[in-house]
N, C-alpha and C. Protein backbone atom coordinates (compact mmCIF):
# COMPACT_ATOMS: atom_id res chain seq x y z
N UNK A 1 -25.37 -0.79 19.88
CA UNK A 1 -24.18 -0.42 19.13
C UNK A 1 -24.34 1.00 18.59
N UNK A 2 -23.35 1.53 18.81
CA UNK A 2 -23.42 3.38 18.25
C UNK A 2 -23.51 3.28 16.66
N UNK A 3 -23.85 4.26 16.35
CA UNK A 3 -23.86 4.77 14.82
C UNK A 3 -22.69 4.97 14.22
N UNK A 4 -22.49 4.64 13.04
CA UNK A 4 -21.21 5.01 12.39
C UNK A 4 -20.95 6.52 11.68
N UNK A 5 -20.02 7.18 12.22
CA UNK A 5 -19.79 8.19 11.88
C UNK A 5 -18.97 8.19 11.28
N UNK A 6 -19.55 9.22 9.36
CA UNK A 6 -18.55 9.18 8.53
C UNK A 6 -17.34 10.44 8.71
N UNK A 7 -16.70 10.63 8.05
CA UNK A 7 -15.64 11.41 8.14
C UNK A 7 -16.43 12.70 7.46
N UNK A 8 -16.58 14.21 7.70
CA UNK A 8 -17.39 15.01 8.09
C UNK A 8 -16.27 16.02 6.80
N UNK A 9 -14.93 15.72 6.72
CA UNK A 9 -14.42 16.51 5.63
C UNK A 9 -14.36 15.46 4.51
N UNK A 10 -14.87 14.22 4.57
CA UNK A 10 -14.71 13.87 3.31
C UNK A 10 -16.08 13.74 2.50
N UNK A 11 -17.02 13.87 3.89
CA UNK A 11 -18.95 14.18 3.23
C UNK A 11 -18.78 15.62 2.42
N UNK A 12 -17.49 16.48 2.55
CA UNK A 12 -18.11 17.67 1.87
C UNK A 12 -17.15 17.71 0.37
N UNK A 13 -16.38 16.44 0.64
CA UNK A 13 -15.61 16.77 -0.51
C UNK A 13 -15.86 15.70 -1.49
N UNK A 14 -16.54 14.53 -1.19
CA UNK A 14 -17.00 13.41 -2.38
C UNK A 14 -18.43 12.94 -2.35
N UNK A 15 -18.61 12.89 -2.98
CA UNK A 15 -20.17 12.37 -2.90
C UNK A 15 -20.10 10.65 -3.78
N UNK A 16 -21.35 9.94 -3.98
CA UNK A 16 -20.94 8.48 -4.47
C UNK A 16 -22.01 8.67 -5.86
N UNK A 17 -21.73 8.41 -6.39
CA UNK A 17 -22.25 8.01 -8.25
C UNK A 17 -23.31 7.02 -7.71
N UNK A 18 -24.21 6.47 -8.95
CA UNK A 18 -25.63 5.92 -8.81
C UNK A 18 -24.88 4.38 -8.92
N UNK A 19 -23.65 4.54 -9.27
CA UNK A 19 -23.30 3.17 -9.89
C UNK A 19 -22.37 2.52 -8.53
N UNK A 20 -21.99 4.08 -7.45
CA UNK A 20 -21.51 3.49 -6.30
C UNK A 20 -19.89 3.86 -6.46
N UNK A 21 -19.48 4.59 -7.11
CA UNK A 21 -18.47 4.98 -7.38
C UNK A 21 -18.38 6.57 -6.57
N UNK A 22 -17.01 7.03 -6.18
CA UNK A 22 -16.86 8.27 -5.96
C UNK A 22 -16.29 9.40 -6.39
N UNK A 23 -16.97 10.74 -6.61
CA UNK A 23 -16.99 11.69 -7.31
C UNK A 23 -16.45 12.89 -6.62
N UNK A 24 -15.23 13.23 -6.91
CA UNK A 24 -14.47 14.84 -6.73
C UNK A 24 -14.83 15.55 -7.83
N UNK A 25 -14.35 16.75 -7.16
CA UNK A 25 -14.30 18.21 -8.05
C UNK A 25 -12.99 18.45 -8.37
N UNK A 26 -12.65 19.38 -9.56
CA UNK A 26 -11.59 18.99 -9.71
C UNK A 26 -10.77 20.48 -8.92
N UNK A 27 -9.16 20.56 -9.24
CA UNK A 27 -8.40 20.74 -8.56
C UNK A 27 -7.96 21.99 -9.54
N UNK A 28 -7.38 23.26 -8.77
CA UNK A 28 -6.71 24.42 -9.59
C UNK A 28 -7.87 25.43 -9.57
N UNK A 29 -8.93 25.41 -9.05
CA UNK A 29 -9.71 26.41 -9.89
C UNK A 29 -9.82 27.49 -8.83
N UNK A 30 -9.06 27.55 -8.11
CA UNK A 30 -8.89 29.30 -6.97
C UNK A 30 -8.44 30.60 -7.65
N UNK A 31 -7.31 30.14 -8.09
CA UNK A 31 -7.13 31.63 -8.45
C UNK A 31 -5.97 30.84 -9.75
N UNK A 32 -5.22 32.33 -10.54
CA UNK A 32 -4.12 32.06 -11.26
C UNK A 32 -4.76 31.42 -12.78
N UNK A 33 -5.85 31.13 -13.27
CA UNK A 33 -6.50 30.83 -14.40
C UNK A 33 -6.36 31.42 -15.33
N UNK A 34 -5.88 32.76 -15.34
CA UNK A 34 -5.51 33.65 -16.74
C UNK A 34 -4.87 33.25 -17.74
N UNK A 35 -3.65 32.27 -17.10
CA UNK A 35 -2.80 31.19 -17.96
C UNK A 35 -3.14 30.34 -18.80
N UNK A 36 -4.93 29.46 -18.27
CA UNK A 36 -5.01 28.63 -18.82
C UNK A 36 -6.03 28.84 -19.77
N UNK A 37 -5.70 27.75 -20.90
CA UNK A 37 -6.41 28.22 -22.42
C UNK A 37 -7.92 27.62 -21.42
N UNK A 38 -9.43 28.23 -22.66
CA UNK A 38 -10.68 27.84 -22.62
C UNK A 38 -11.06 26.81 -22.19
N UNK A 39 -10.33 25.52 -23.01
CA UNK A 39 -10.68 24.28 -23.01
C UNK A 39 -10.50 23.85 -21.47
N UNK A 40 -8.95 24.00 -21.50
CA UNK A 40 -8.65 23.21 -20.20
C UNK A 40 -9.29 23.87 -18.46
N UNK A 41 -10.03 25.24 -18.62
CA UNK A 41 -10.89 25.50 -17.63
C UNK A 41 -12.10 25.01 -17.44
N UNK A 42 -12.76 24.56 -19.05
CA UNK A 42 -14.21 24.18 -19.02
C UNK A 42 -14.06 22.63 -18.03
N UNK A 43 -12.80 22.08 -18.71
CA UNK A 43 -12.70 20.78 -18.08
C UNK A 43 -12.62 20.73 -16.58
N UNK A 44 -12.05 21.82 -16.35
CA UNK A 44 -11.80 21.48 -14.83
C UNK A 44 -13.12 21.78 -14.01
N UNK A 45 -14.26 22.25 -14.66
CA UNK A 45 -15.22 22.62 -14.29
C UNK A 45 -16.21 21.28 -13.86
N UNK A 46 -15.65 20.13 -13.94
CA UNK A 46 -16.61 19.02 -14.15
C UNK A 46 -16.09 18.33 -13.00
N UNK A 47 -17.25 17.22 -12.90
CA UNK A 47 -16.38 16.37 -11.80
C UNK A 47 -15.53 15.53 -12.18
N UNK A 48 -15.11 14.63 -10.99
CA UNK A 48 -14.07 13.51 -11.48
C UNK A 48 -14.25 12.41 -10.80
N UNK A 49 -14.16 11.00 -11.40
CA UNK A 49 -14.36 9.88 -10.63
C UNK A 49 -12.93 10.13 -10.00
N UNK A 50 -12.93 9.23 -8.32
CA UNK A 50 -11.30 9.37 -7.77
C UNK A 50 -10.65 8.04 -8.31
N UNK A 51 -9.60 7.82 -8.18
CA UNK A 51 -8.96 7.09 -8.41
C UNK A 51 -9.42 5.73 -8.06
N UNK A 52 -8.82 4.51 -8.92
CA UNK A 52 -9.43 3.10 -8.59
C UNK A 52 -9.05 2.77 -6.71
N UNK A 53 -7.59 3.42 -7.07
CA UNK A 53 -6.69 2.90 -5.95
C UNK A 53 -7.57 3.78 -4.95
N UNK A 54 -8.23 4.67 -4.25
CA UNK A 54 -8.23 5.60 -3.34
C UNK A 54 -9.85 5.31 -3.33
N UNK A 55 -10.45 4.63 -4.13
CA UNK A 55 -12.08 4.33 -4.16
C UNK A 55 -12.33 3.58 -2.66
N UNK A 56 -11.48 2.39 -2.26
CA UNK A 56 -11.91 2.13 -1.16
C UNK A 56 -11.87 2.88 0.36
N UNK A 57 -10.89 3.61 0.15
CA UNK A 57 -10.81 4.49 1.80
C UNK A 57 -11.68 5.59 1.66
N UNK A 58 -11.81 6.14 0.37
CA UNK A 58 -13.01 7.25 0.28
C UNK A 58 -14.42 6.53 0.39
N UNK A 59 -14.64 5.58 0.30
CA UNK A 59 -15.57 4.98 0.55
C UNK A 59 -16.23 4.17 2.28
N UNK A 60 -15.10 3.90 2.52
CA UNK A 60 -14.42 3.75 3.87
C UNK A 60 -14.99 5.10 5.14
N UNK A 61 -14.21 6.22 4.28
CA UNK A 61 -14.61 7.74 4.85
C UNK A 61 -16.14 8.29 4.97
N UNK A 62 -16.93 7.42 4.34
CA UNK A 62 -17.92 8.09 4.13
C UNK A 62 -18.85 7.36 4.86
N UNK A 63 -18.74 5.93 5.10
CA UNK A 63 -19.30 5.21 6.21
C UNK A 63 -20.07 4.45 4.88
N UNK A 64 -19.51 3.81 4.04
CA UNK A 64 -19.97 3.01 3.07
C UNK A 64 -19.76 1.45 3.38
């Protein structure tokens, strides 16, 4: 039986938590930031668990 191959753009865009959960980066931070106050850049600086709903196909994607 062949190997399972995960989805190759979603290995670079989530990785899985110790607890088995999956982890994005967050969203906005290209360009146009001058707008936004301190706080709300530090935040975006962090990761993010994905959504409950979207946990299984990203998980799915990754050959989990």
């Amino acid at each position: 039986m062949p190997k399972m191959k995960s989805n190759r753009a979603a290995r670079k865009r989530f990785k899985l938590s110790g607890t088995g959960k999956a982890i994005r980066r967050s969203s906005n931070l290209r360009h146009g930031m001058v707008a936004d106050n301190r706080n709300s850049k530090r935040k975006k600086g962090s990761n993010l668990v994905v959504a409950q709903a979207d946990q299984a196909r990203v998980r799915k994607m990754l050959g989990k």
